[in-house]
N, C-alpha and C. Protein backbone atom coordinates (compact mmCIF):
# COMPACT_ATOMS: atom_id res chain seq x y z
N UNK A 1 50.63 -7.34 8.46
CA UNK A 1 49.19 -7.52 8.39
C UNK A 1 48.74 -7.09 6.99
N UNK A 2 47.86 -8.19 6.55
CA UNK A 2 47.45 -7.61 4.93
C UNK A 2 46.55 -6.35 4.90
N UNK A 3 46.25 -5.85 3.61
CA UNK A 3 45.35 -4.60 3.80
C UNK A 3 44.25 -5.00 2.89
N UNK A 4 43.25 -4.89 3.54
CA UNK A 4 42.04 -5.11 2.82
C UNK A 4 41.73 -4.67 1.46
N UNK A 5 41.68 -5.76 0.58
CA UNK A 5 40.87 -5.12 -1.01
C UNK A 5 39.84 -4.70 -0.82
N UNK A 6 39.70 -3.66 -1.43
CA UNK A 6 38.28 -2.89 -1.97
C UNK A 6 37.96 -2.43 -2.62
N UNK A 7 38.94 -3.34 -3.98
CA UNK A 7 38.82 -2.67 -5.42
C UNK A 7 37.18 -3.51 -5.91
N UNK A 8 36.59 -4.74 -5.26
CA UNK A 8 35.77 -5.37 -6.28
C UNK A 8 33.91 -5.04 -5.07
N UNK A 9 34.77 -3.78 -4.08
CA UNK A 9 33.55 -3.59 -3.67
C UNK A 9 32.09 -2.94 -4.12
N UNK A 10 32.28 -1.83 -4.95
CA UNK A 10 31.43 -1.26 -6.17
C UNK A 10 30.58 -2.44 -6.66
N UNK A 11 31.32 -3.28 -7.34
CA UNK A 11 30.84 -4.30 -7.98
C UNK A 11 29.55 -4.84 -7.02
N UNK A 12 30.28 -5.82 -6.16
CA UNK A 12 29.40 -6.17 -5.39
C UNK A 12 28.01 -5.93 -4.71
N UNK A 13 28.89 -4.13 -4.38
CA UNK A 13 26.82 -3.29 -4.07
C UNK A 13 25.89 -2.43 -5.03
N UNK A 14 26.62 -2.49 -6.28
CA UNK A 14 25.67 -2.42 -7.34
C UNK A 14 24.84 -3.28 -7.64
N UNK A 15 25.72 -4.97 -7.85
CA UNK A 15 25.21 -5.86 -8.32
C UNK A 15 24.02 -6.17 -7.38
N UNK A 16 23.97 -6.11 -6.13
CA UNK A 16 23.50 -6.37 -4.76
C UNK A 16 22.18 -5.64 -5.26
N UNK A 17 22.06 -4.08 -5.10
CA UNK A 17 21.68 -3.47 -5.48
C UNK A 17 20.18 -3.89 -6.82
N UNK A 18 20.82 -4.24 -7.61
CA UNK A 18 20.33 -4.34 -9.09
C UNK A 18 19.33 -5.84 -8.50
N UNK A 19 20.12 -6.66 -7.94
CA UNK A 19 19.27 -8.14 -8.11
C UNK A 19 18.08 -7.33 -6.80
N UNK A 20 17.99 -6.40 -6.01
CA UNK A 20 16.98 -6.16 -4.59
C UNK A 20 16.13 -5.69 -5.46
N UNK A 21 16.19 -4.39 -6.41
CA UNK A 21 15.39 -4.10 -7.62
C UNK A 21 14.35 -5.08 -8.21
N UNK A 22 15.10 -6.28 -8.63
CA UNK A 22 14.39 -7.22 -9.68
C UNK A 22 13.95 -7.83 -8.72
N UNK A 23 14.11 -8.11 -7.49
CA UNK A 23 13.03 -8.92 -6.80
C UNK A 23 12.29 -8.21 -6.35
N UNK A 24 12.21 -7.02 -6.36
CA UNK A 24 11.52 -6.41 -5.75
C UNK A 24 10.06 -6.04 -6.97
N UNK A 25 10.64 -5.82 -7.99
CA UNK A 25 9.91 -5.78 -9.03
C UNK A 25 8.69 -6.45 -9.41
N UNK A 26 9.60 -8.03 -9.26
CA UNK A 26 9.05 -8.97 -9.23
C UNK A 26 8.07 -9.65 -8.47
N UNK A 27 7.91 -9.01 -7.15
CA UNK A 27 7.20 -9.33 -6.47
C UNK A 27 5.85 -8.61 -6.40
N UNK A 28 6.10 -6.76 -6.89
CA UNK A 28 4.81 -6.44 -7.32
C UNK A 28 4.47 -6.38 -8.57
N UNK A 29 4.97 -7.10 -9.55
CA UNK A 29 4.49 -7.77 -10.52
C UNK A 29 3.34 -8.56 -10.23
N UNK A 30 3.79 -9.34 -9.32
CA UNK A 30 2.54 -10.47 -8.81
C UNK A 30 1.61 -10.26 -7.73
N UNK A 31 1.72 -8.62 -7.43
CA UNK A 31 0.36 -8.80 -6.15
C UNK A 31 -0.77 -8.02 -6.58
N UNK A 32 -2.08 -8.50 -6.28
CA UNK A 32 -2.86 -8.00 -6.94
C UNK A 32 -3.59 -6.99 -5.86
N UNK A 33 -3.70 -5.19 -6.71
CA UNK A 33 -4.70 -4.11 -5.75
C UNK A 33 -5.55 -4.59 -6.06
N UNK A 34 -6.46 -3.49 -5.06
CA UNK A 34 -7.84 -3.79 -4.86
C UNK A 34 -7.94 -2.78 -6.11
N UNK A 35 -9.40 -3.35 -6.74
CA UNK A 35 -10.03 -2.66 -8.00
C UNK A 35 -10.99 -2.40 -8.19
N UNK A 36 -12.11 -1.51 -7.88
CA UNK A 36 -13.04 -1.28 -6.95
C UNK A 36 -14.15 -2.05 -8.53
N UNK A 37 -14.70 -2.74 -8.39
CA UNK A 37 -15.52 -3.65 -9.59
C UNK A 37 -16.76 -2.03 -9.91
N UNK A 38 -17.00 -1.90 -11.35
CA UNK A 38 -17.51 -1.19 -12.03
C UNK A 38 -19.26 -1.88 -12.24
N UNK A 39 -20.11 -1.24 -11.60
CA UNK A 39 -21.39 -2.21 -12.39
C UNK A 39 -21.54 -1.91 -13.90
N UNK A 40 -21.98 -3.00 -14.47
CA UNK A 40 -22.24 -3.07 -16.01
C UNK A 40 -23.48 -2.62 -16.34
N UNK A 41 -24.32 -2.51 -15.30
CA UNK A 41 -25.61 -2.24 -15.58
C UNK A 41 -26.22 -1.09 -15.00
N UNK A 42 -26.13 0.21 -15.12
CA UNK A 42 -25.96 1.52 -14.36
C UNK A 42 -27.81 1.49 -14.15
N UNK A 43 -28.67 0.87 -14.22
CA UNK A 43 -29.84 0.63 -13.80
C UNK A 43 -30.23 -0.56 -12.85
N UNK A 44 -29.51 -1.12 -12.79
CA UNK A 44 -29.88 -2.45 -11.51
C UNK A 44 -29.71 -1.48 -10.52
N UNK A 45 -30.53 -2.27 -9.59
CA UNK A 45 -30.13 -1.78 -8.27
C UNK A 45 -29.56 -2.50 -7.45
N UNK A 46 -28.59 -2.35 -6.68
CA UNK A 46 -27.93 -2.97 -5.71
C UNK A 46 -28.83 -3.56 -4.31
N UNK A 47 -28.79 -4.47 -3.96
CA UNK A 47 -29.53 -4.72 -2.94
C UNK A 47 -29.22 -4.14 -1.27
N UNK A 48 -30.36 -3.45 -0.56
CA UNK A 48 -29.94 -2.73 0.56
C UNK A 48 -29.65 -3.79 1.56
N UNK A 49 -28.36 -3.34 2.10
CA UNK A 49 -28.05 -4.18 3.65
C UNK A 49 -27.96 -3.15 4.69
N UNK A 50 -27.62 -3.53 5.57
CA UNK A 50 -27.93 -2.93 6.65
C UNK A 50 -26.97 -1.86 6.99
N UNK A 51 -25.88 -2.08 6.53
CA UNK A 51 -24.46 -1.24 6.55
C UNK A 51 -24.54 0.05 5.67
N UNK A 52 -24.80 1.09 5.09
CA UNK A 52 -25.12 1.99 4.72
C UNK A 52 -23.62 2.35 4.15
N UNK A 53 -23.26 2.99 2.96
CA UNK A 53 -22.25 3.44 2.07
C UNK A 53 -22.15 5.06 2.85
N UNK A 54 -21.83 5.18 3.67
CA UNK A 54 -22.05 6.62 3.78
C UNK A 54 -21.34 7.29 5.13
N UNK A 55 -21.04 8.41 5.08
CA UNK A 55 -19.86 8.93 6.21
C UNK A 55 -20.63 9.27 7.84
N UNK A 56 -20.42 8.57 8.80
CA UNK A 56 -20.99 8.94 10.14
C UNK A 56 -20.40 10.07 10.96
N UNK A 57 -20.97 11.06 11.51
CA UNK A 57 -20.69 12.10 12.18
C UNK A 57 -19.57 11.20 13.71
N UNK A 58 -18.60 11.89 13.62
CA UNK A 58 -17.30 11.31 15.04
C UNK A 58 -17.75 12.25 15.75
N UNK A 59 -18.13 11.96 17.10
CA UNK A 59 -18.51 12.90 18.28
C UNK A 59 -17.08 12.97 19.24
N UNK A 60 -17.25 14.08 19.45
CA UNK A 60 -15.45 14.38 21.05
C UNK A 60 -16.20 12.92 21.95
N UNK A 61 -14.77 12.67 22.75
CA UNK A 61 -15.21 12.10 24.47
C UNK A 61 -15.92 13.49 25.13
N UNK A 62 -17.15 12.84 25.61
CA UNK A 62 -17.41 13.74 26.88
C UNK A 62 -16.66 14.88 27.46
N UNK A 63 -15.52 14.53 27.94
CA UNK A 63 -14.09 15.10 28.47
C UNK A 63 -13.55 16.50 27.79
N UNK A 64 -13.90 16.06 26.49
CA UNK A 64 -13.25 17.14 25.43
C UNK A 64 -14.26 17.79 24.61
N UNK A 65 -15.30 18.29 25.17
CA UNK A 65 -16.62 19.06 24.76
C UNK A 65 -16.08 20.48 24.51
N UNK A 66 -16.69 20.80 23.55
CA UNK A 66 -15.77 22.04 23.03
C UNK A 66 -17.54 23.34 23.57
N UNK A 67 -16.70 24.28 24.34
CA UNK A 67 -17.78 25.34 24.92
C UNK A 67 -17.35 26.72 24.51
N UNK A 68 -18.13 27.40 23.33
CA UNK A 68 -18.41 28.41 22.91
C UNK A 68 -18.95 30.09 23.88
């Protein structure tokens, strides 16, 4: 029964290796974050909608009322 080479295995999972890198690279090369847009005009005003920029108080369930 022959015995398996595994002199050119290195090779192989470096190389393996190296090309997962460059695609990988490559792929966030090309995706674009979010970039939160800067106003140019620090005196305009933004127009109000109904949705408010701002943090809402999280209340417990009923269930899990915390008693002092």
């Amino acid at each position: 029964m022959p015995q398996l080479d595994t002199s050119t295995w290195f090779t192989t999972i470096v190389a393996m290796l190296l090309a997962l890198y460059l695609v990988t690279q490559l792929k966030l090369l090309n995706t674009n974050f979010y970039q939160p847009h800067t106003q140019k005009n620090p005196n305009k005003q933004t127009p109000n909608n109904h949705w408010q920029l701002k943090w809402t108080k999280i209340y417990l369930p009923h269930s899990q009322l915390q008693r002092s």
